[in-house]
N, C-alpha and C. Protein backbone atom coordinates (compact mmCIF):
# COMPACT_ATOMS: atom_id res chain seq x y z
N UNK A 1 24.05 -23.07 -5.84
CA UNK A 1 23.19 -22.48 -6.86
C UNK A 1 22.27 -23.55 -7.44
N UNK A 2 21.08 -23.39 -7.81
CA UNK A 2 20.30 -23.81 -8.48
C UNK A 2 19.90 -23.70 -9.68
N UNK A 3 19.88 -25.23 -10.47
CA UNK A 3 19.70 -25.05 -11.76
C UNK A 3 18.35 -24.64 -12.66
N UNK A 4 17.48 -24.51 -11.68
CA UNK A 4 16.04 -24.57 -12.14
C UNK A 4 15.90 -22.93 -12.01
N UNK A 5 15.25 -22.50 -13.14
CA UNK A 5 14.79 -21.16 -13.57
C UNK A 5 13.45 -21.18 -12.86
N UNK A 6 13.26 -19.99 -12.46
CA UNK A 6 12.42 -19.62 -11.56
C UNK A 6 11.27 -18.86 -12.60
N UNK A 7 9.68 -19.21 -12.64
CA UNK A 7 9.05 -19.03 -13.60
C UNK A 7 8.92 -17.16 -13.71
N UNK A 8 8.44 -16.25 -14.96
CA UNK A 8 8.57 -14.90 -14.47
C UNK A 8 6.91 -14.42 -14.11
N UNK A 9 7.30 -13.45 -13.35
CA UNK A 9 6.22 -13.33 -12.33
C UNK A 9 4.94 -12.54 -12.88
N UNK A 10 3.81 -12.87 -13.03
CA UNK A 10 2.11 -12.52 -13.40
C UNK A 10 1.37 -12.05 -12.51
N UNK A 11 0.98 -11.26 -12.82
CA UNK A 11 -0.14 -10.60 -11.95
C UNK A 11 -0.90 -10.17 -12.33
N UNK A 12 -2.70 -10.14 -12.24
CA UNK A 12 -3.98 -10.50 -12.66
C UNK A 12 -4.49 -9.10 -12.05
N UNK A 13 -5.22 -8.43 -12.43
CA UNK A 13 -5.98 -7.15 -12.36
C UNK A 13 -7.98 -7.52 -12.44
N UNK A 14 -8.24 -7.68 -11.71
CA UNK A 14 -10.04 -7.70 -11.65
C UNK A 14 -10.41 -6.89 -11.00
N UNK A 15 -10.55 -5.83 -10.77
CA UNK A 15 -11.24 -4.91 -10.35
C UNK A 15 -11.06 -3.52 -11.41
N UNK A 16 -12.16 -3.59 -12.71
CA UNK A 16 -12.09 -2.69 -13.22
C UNK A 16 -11.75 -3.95 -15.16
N UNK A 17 -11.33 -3.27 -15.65
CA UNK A 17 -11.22 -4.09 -17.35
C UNK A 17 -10.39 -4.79 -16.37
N UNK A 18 -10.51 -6.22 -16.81
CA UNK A 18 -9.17 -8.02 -16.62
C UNK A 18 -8.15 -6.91 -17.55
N UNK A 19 -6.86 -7.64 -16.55
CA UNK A 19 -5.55 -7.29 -17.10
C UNK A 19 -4.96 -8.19 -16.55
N UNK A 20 -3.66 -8.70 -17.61
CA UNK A 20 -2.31 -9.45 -17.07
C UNK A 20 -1.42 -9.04 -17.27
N UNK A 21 -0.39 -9.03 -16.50
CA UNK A 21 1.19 -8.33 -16.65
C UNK A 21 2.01 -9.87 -16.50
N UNK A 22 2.89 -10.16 -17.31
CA UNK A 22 4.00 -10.79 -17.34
C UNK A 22 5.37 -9.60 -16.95
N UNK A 23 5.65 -9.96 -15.63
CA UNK A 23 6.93 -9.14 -15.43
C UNK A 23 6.32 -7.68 -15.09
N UNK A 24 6.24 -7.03 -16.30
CA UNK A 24 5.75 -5.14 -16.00
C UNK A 24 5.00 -5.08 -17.44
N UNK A 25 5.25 -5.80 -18.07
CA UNK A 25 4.67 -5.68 -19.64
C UNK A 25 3.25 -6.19 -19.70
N UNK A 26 2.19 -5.49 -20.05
CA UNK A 26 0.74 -5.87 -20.26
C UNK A 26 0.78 -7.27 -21.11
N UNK A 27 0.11 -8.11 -21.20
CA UNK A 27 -0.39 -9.31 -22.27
C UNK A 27 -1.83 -8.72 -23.28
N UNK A 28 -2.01 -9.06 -24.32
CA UNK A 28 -3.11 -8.81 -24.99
C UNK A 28 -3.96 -10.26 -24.60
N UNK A 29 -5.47 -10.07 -24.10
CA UNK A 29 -5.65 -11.34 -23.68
C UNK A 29 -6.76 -12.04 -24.59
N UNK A 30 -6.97 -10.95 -25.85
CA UNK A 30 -8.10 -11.68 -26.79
C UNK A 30 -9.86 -11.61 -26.41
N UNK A 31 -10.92 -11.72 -27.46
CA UNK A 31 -12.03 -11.19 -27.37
C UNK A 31 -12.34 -11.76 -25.95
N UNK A 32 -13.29 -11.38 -26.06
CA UNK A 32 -14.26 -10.52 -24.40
C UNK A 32 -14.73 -12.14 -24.07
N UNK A 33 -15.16 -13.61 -24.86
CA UNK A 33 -15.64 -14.20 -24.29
C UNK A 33 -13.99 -15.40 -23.67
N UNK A 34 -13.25 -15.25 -24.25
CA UNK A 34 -11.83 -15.47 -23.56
C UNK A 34 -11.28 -15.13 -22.26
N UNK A 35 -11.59 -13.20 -22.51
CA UNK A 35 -11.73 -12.39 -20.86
C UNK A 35 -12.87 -13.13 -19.74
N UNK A 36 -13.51 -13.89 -20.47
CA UNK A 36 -14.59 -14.02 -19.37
C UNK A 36 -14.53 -15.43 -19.00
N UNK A 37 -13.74 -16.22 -19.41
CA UNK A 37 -13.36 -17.33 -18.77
C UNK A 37 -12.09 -17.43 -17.91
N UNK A 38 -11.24 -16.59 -18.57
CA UNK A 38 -10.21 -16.17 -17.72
C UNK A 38 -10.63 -15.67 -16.72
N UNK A 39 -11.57 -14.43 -16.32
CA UNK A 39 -11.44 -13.93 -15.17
C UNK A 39 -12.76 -14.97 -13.97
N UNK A 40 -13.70 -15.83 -14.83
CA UNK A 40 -14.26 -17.00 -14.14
C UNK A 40 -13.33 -17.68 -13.11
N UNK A 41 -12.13 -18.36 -14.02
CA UNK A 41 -10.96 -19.14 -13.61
C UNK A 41 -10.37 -18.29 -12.46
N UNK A 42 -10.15 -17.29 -12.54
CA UNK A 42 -9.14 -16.59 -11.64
C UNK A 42 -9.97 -16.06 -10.19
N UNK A 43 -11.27 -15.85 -10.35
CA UNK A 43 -12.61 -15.86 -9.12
C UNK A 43 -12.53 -17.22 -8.88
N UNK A 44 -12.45 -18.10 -9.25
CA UNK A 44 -12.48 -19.57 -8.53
C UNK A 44 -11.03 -20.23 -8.25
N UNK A 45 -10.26 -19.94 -8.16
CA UNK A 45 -9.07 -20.43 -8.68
C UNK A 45 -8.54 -21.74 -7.25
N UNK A 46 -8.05 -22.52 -8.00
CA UNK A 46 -7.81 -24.05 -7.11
C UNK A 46 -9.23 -24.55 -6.92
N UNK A 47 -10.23 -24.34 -7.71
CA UNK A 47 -11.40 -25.00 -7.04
C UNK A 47 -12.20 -25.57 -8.72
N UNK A 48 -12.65 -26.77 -9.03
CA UNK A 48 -13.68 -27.33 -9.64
C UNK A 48 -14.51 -26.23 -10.36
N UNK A 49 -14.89 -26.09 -12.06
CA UNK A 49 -15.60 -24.79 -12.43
C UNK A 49 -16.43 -25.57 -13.16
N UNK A 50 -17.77 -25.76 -13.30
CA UNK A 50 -18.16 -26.51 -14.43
C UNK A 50 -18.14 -25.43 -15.14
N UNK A 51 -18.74 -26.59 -16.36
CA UNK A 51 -18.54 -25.77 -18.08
C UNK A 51 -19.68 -24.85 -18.19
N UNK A 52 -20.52 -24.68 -17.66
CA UNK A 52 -21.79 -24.16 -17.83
C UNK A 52 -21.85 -22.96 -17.49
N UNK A 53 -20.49 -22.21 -16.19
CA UNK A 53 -20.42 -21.37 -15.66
C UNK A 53 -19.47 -20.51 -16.87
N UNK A 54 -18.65 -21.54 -17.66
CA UNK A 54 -17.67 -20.39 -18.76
C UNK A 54 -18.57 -20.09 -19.78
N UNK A 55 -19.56 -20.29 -19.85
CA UNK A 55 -20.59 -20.34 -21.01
C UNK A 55 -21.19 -19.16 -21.37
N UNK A 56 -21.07 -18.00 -22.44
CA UNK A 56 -22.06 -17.33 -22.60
C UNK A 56 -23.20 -17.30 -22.99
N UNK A 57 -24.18 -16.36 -22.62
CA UNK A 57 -25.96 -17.04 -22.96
C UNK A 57 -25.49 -16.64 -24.56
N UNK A 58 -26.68 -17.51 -25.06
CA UNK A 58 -26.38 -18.05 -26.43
C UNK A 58 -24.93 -18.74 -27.65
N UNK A 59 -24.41 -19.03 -26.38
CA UNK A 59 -23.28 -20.09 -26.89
C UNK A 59 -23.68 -20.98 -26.93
């Protein structure tokens, strides 16, 4: 047996409103310019993002 806890499992929804599930339970993920770096991150994901791309116009 192994002592190391196994992390619980997430799964990301982009096609349609961003959603996250921890386990089966939805997450609340906070205003829309939060959603939009999150779902930036998760279209690029393992790869280099500059800052310019999380940026909304007039930020």
């Amino acid at each position: 047996m192994s002592d190391q806890q196994t992390a619980p499992a997430r799964s990301y929804e982009l096609l349609g409103p961003l959603r996250v599930r921890l386990e089966t339970a939805p997450l609340q993920l906070g205003e829309a310019q939060q959603r939009v770096v999150l779902a930036v991150l998760l279209l690029h994901a393992n790869q280099p993002v500059p800052t310019d791309r999380l940026m909304l116009p007039g930020q």
